[in-house]
PDB file of N, CA and C in Angstrom:
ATOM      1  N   UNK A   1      72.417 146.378 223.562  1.00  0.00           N
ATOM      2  CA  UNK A   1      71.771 145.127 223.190  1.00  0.00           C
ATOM      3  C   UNK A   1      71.895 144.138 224.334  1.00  0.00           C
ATOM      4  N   UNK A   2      70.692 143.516 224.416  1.00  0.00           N
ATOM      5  CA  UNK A   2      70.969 142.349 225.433  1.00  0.00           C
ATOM      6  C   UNK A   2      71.865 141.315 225.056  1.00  0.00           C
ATOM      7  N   UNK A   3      72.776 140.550 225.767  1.00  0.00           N
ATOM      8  CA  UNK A   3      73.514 139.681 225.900  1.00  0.00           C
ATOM      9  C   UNK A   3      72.915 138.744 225.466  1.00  0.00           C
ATOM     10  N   UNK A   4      73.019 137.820 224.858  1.00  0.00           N
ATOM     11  CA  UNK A   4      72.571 136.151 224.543  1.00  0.00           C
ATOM     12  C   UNK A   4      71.359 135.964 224.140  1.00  0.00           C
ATOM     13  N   UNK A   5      70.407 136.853 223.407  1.00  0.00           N
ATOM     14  CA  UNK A   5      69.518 136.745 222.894  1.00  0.00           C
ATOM     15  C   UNK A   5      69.229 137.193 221.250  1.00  0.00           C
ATOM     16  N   UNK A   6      70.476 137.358 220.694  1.00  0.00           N
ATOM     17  CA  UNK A   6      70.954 137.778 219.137  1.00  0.00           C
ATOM     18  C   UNK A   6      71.654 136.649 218.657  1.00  0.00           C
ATOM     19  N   UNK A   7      71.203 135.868 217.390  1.00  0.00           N
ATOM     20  CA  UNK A   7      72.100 135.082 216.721  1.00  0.00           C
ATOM     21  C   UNK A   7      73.170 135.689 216.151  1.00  0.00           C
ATOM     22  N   UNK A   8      74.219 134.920 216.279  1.00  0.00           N
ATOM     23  CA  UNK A   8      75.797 135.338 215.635  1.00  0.00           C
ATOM     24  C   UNK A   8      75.912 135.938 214.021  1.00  0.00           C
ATOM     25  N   UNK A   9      76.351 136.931 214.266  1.00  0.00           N
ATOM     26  CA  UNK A   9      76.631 138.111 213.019  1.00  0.00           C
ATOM     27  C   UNK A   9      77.802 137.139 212.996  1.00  0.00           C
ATOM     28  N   UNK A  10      78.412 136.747 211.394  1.00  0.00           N
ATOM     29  CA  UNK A  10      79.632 136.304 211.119  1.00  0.00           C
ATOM     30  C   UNK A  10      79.608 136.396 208.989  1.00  0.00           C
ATOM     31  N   UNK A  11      80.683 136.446 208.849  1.00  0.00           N
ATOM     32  CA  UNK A  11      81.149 136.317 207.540  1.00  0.00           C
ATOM     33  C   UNK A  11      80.163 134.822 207.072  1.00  0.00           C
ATOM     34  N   UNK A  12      79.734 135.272 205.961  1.00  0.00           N
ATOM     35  CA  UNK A  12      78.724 133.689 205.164  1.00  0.00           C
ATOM     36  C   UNK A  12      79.201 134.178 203.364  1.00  0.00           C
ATOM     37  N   UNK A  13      79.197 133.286 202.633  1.00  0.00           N
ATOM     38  CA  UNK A  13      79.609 132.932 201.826  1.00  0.00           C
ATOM     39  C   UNK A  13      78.275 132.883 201.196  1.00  0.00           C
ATOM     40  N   UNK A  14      77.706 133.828 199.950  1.00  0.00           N
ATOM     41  CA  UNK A  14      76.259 133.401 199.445  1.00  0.00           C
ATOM     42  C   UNK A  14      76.798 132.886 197.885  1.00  0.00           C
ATOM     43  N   UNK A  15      76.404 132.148 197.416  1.00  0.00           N
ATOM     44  CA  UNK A  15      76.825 131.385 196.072  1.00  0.00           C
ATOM     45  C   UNK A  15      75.323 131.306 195.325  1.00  0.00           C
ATOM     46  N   UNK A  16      75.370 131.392 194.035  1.00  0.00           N
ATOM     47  CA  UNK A  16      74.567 130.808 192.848  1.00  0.00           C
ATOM     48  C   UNK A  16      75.377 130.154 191.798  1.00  0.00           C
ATOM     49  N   UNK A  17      75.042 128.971 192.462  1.00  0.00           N
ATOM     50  CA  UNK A  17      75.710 127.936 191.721  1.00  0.00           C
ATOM     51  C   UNK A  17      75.496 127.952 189.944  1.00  0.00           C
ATOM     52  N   UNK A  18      74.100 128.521 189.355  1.00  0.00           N
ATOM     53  CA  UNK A  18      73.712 128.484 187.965  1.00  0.00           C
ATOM     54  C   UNK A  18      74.413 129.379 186.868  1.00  0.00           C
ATOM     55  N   UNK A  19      75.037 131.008 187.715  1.00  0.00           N
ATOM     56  CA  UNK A  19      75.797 131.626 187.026  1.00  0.00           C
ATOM     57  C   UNK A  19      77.014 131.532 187.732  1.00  0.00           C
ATOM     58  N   UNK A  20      77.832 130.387 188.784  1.00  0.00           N
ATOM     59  CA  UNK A  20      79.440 130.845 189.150  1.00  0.00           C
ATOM     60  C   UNK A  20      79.336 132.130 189.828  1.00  0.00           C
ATOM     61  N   UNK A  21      79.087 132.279 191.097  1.00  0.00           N
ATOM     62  CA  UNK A  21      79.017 133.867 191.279  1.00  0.00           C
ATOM     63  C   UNK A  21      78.968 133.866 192.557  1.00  0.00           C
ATOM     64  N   UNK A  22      79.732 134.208 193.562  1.00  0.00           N
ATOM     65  CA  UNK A  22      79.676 134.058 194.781  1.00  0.00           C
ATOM     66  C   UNK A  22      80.075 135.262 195.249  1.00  0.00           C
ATOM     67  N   UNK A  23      79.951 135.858 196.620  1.00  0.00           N
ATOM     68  CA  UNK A  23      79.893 137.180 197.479  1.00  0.00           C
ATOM     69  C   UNK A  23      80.144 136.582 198.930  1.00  0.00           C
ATOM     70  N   UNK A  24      81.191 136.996 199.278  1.00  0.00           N
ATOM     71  CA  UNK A  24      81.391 137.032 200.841  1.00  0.00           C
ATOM     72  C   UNK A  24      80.816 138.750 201.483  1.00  0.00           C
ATOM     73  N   UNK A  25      79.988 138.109 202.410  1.00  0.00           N
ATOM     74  CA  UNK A  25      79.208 139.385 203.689  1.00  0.00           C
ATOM     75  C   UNK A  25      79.265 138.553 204.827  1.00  0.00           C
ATOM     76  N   UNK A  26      78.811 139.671 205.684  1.00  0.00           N
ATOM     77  CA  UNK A  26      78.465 139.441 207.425  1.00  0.00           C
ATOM     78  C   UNK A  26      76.678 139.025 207.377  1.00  0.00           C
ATOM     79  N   UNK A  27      76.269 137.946 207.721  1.00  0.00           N
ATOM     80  CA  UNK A  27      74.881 137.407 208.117  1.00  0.00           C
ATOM     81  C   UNK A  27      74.380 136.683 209.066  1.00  0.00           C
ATOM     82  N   UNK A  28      73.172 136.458 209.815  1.00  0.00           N
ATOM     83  CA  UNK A  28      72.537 135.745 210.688  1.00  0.00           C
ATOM     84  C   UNK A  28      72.422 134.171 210.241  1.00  0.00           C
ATOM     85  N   UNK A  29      72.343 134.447 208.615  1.00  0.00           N
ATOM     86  CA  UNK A  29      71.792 132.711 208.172  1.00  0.00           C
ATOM     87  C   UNK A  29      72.729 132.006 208.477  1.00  0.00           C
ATOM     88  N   UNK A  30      72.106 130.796 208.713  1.00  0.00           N
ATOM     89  CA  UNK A  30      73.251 129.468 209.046  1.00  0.00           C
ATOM     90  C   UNK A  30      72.814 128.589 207.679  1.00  0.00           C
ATOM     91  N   UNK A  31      74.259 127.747 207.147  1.00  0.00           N
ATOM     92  CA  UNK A  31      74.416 126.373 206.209  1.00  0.00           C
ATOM     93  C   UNK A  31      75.108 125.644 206.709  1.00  0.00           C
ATOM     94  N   UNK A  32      74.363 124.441 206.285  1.00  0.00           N
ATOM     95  CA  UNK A  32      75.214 123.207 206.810  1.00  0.00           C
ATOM     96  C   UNK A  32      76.694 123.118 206.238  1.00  0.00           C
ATOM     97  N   UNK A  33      76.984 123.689 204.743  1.00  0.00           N
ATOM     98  CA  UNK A  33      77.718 123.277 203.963  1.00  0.00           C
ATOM     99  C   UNK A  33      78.770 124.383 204.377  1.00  0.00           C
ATOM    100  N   UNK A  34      80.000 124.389 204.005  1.00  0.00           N
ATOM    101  CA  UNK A  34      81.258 125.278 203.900  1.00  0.00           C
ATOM    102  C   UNK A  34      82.335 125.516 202.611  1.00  0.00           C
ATOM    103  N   UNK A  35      83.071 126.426 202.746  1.00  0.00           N
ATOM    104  CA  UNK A  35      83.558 126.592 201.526  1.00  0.00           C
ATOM    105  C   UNK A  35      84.770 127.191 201.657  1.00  0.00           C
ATOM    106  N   UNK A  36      85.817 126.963 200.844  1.00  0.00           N
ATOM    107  CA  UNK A  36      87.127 127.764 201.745  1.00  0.00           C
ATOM    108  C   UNK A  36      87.448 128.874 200.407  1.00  0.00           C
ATOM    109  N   UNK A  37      87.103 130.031 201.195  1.00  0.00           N
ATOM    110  CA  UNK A  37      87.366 131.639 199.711  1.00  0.00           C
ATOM    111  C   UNK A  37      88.891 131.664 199.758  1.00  0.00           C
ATOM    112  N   UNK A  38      88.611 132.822 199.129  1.00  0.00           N
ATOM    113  CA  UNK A  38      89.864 133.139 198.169  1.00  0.00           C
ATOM    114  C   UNK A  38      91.036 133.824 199.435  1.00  0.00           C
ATOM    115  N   UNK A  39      91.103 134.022 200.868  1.00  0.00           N
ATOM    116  CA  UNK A  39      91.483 134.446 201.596  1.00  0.00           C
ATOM    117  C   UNK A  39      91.938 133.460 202.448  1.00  0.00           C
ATOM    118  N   UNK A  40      91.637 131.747 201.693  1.00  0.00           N
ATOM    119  CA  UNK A  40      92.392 131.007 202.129  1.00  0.00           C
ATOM    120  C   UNK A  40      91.304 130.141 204.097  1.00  0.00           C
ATOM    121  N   UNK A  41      90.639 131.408 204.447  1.00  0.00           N
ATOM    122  CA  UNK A  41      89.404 131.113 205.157  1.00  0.00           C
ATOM    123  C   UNK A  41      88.735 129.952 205.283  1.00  0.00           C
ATOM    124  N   UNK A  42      87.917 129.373 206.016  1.00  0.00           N
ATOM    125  CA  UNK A  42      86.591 128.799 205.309  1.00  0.00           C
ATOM    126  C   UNK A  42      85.497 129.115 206.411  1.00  0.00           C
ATOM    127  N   UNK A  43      84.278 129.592 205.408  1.00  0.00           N
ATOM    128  CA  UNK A  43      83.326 130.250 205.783  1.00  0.00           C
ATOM    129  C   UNK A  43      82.027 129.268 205.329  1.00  0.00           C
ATOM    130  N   UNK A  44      80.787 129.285 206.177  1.00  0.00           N
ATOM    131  CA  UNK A  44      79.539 128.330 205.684  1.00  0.00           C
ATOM    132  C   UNK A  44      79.096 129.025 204.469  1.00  0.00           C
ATOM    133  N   UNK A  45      78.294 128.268 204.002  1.00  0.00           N
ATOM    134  CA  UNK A  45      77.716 128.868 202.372  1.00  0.00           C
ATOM    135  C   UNK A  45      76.255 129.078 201.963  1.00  0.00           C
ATOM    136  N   UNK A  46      75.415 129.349 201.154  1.00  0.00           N
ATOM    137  CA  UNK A  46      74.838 129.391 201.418  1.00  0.00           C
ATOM    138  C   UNK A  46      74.134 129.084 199.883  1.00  0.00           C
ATOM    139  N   UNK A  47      73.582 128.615 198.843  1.00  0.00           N
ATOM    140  CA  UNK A  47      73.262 128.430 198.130  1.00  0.00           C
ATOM    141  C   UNK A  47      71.924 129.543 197.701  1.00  0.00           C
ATOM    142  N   UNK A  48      71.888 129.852 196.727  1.00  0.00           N
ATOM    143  CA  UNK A  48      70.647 131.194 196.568  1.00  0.00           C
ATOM    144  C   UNK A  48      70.252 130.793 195.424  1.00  0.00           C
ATOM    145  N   UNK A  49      68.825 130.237 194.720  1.00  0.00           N
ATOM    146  CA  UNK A  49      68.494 130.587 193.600  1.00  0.00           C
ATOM    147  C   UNK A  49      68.526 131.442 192.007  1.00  0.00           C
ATOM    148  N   UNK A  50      68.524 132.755 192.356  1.00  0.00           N
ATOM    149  CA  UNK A  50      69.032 133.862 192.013  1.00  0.00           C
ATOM    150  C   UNK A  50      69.312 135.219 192.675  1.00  0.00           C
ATOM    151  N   UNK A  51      70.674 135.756 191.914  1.00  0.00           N
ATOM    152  CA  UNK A  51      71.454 137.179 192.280  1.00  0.00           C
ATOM    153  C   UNK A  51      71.616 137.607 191.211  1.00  0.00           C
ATOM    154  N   UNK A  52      72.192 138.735 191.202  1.00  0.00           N
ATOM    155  CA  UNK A  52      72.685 140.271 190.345  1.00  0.00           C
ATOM    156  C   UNK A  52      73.133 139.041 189.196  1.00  0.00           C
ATOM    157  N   UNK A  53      73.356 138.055 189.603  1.00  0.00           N
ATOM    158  CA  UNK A  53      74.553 137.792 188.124  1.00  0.00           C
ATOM    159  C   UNK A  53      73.662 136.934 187.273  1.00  0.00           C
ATOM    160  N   UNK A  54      72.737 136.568 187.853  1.00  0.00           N
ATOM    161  CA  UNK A  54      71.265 135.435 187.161  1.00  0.00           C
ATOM    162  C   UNK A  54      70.116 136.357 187.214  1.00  0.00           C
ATOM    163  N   UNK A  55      69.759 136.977 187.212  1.00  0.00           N
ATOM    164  CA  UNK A  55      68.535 137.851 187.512  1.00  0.00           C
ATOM    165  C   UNK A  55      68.190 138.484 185.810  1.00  0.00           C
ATOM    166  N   UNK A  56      67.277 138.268 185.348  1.00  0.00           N
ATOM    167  CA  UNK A  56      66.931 138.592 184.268  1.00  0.00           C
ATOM    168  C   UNK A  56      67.189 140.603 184.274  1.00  0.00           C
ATOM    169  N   UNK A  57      66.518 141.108 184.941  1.00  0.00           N
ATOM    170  CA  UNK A  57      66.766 142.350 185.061  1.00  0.00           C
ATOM    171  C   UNK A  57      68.133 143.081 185.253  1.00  0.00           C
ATOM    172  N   UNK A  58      68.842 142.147 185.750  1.00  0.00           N
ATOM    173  CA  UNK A  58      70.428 143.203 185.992  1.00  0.00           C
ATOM    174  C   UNK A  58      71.470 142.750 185.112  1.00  0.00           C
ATOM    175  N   UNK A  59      70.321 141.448 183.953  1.00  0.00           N
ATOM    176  CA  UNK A  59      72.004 140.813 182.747  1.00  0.00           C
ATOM    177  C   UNK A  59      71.530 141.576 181.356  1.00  0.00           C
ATOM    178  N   UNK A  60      69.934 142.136 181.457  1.00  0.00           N
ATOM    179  CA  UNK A  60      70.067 142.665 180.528  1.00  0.00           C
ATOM    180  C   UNK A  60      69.295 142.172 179.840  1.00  0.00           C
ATOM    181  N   UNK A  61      68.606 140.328 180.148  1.00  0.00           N
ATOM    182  CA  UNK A  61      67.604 139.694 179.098  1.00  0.00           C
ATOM    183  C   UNK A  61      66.555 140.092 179.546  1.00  0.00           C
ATOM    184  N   UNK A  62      65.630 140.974 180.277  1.00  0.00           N
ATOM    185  CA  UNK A  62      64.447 140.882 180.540  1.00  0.00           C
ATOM    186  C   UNK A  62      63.365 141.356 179.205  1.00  0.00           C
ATOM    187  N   UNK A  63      62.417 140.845 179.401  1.00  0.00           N
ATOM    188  CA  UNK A  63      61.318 141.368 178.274  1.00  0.00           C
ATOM    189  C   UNK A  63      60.374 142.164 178.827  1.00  0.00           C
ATOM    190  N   UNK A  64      60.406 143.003 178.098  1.00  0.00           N
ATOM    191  CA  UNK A  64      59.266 144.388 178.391  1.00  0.00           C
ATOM    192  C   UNK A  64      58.191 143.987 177.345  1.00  0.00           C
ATOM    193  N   UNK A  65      57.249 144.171 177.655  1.00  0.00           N
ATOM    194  CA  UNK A  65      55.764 144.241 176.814  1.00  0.00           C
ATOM    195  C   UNK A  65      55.126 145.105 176.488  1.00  0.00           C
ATOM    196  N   UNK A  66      54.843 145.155 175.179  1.00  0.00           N
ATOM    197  CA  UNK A  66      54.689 145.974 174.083  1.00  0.00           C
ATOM    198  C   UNK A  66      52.974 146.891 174.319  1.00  0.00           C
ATOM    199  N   UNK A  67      53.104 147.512 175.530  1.00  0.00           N
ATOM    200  CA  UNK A  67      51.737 148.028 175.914  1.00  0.00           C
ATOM    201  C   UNK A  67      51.081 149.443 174.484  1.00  0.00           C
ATOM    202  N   UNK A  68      52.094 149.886 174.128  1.00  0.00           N
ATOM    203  CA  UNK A  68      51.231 150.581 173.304  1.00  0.00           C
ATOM    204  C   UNK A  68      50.117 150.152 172.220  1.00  0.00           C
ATOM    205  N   UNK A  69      50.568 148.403 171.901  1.00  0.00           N
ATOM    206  CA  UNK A  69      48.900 148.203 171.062  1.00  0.00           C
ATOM    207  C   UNK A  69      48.051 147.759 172.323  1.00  0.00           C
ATOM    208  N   UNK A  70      47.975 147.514 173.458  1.00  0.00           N
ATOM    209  CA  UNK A  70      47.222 147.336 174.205  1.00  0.00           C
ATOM    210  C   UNK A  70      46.092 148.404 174.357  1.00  0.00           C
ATOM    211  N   UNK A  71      46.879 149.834 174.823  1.00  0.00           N
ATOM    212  CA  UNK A  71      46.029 150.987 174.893  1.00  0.00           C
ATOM    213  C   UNK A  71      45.127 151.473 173.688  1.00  0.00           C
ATOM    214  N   UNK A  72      45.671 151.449 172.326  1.00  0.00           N
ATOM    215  CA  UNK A  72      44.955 151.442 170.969  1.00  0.00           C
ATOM    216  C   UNK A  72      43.847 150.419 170.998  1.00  0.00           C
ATOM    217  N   UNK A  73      44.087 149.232 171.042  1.00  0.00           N
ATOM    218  CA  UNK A  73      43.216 148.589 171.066  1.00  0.00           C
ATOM    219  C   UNK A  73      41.666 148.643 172.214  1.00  0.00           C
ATOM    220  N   UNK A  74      41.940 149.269 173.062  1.00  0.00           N
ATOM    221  CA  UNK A  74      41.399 149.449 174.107  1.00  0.00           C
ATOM    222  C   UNK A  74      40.519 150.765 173.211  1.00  0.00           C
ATOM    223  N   UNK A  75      41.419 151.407 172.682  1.00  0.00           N
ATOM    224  CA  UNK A  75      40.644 152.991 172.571  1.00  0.00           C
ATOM    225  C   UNK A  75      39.880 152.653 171.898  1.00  0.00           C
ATOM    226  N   UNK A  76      40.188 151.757 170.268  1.00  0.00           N
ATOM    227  CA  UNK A  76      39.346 151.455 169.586  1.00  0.00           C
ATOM    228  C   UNK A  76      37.910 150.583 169.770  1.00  0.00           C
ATOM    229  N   UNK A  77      38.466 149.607 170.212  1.00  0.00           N
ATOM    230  CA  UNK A  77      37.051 148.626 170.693  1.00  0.00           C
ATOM    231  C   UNK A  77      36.124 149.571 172.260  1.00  0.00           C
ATOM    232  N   UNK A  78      36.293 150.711 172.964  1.00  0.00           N
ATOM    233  CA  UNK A  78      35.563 151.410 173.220  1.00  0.00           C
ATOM    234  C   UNK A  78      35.376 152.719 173.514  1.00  0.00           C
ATOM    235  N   UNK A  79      36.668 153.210 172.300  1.00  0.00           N
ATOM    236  CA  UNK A  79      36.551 154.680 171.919  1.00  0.00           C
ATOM    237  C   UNK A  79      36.852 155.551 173.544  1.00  0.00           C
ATOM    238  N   UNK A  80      36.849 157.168 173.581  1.00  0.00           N
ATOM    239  CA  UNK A  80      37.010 157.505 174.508  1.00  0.00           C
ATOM    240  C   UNK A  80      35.940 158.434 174.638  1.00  0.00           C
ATOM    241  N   UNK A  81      35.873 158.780 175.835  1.00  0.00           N
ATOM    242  CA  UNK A  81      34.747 159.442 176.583  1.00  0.00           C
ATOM    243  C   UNK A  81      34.526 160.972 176.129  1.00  0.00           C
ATOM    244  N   UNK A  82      34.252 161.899 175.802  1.00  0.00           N
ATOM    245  CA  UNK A  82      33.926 162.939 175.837  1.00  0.00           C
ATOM    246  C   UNK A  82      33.253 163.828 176.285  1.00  0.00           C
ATOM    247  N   UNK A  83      33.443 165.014 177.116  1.00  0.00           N
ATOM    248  CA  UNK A  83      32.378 165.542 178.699  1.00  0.00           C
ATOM    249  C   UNK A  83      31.230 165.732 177.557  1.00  0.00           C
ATOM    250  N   UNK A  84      29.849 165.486 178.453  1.00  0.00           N
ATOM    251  CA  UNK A  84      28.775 165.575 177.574  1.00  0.00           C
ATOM    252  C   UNK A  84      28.633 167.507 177.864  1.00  0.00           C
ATOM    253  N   UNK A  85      27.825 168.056 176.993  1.00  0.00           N
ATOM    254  CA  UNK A  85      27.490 169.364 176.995  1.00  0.00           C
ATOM    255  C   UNK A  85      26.409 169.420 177.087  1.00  0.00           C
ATOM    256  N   UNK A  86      25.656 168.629 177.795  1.00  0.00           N
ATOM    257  CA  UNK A  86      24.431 169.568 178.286  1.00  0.00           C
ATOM    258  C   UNK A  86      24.182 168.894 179.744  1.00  0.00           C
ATOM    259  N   UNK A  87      23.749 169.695 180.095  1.00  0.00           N
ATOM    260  CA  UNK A  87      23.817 169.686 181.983  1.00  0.00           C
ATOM    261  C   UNK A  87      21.797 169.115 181.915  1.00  0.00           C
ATOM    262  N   UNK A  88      22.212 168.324 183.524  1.00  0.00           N
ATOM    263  CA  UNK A  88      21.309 167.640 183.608  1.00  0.00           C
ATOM    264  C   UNK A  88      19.945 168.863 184.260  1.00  0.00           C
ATOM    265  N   UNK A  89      18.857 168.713 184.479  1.00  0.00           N
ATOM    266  CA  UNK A  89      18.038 170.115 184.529  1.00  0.00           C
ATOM    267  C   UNK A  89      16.995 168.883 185.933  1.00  0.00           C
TER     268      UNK A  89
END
Protein backbone atom coordinates (compact mmCIF):
# COMPACT_ATOMS: atom_id res chain seq x y z
CA UNK A 1 0.00 0.00 0.00
CA UNK A 2 1.10 3.44 -0.62
CA UNK A 3 2.18 5.48 2.28
CA UNK A 4 -0.07 8.55 3.16
CA UNK A 5 -2.79 8.17 0.95
CA UNK A 6 -5.23 5.75 3.28
CA UNK A 7 -7.30 7.25 6.08
CA UNK A 8 -6.53 5.86 9.60
CA UNK A 9 -7.93 2.31 10.39
CA UNK A 10 -8.55 2.74 14.30
CA UNK A 11 -10.99 1.30 16.97
CA UNK A 12 -14.63 3.54 16.65
CA UNK A 13 -17.28 3.03 18.94
CA UNK A 14 -20.80 2.61 16.80
CA UNK A 15 -23.85 3.32 19.24
CA UNK A 16 -27.79 3.37 18.71
CA UNK A 17 -28.77 5.43 21.07
CA UNK A 18 -32.86 4.22 20.60
CA UNK A 19 -32.17 0.56 21.71
CA UNK A 20 -28.80 1.12 24.31
CA UNK A 21 -26.59 -0.93 22.13
CA UNK A 22 -23.20 -0.18 21.30
CA UNK A 23 -20.19 -2.30 19.43
CA UNK A 24 -16.60 -1.47 19.49
CA UNK A 25 -14.68 -2.29 15.74
CA UNK A 26 -11.75 -1.04 13.66
CA UNK A 27 -13.13 1.85 10.98
CA UNK A 28 -12.25 4.70 8.53
CA UNK A 29 -15.33 6.90 9.85
CA UNK A 30 -14.49 9.85 11.85
CA UNK A 31 -16.99 11.59 14.97
CA UNK A 32 -16.67 14.53 16.48
CA UNK A 33 -18.01 13.04 19.70
CA UNK A 34 -16.10 10.38 22.12
CA UNK A 35 -16.89 7.93 24.57
CA UNK A 36 -14.87 6.12 27.18
CA UNK A 37 -15.84 1.86 26.87
CA UNK A 38 -15.79 -0.55 29.11
CA UNK A 39 -11.83 -1.08 28.77
CA UNK A 40 -11.56 2.07 30.50
CA UNK A 41 -10.26 3.56 26.73
CA UNK A 42 -11.82 6.37 25.01
CA UNK A 43 -12.62 5.90 21.53
CA UNK A 44 -14.77 8.48 18.94
CA UNK A 45 -18.39 7.38 18.45
CA UNK A 46 -20.44 7.24 16.15
CA UNK A 47 -24.20 7.47 16.36
CA UNK A 48 -26.25 5.01 13.78
CA UNK A 49 -29.93 5.15 13.25
CA UNK A 50 -30.48 1.51 13.23
CA UNK A 51 -28.55 -2.02 14.12
CA UNK A 52 -29.13 -5.74 14.89
CA UNK A 53 -30.66 -4.54 18.17
CA UNK A 54 -33.42 -1.92 16.48
CA UNK A 55 -33.92 -3.45 13.19
CA UNK A 56 -37.34 -4.77 12.79
CA UNK A 57 -36.05 -7.97 11.10
CA UNK A 58 -33.43 -9.29 13.63
CA UNK A 59 -35.97 -8.42 17.01
CA UNK A 60 -38.45 -10.38 15.57
CA UNK A 61 -41.35 -7.52 14.97
CA UNK A 62 -41.31 -7.48 11.31
CA UNK A 63 -44.62 -7.93 9.31
CA UNK A 64 -44.91 -10.24 6.49
CA UNK A 65 -47.90 -9.81 4.11
CA UNK A 66 -50.46 -12.01 3.65
CA UNK A 67 -49.84 -12.70 -0.28
CA UNK A 68 -51.88 -15.75 -0.57
CA UNK A 69 -55.33 -13.71 -0.94
CA UNK A 70 -53.50 -11.58 -3.30
CA UNK A 71 -52.78 -14.48 -5.80
CA UNK A 72 -56.62 -15.87 -5.39
CA UNK A 73 -57.83 -12.81 -5.98
CA UNK A 74 -55.85 -12.27 -8.99
CA UNK A 75 -56.89 -15.86 -10.23
CA UNK A 76 -60.36 -15.06 -9.71
CA UNK A 77 -60.95 -11.59 -11.17
CA UNK A 78 -58.92 -13.07 -14.34
CA UNK A 79 -59.02 -16.71 -14.08
CA UNK A 80 -56.04 -18.64 -15.60
CA UNK A 81 -54.91 -19.30 -18.99
CA UNK A 82 -55.30 -22.58 -20.57
CA UNK A 83 -53.04 -23.78 -23.86
CA UNK A 84 -55.65 -23.35 -26.56
CA UNK A 85 -56.06 -26.75 -28.70
CA UNK A 86 -56.28 -25.87 -31.90
CA UNK A 87 -53.31 -24.71 -33.88
CA UNK A 88 -53.40 -21.77 -35.98
CA UNK A 89 -53.64 -23.05 -39.98
Amino acid sequence: MKKGIHPDYRPVVFRDPSAGFAFLTRSTVTGDKTVEWEDGHVYPVVDVDVSAASHPFYTGRAHTLDTTGRVERFNQRYGTRLPSDSKPS
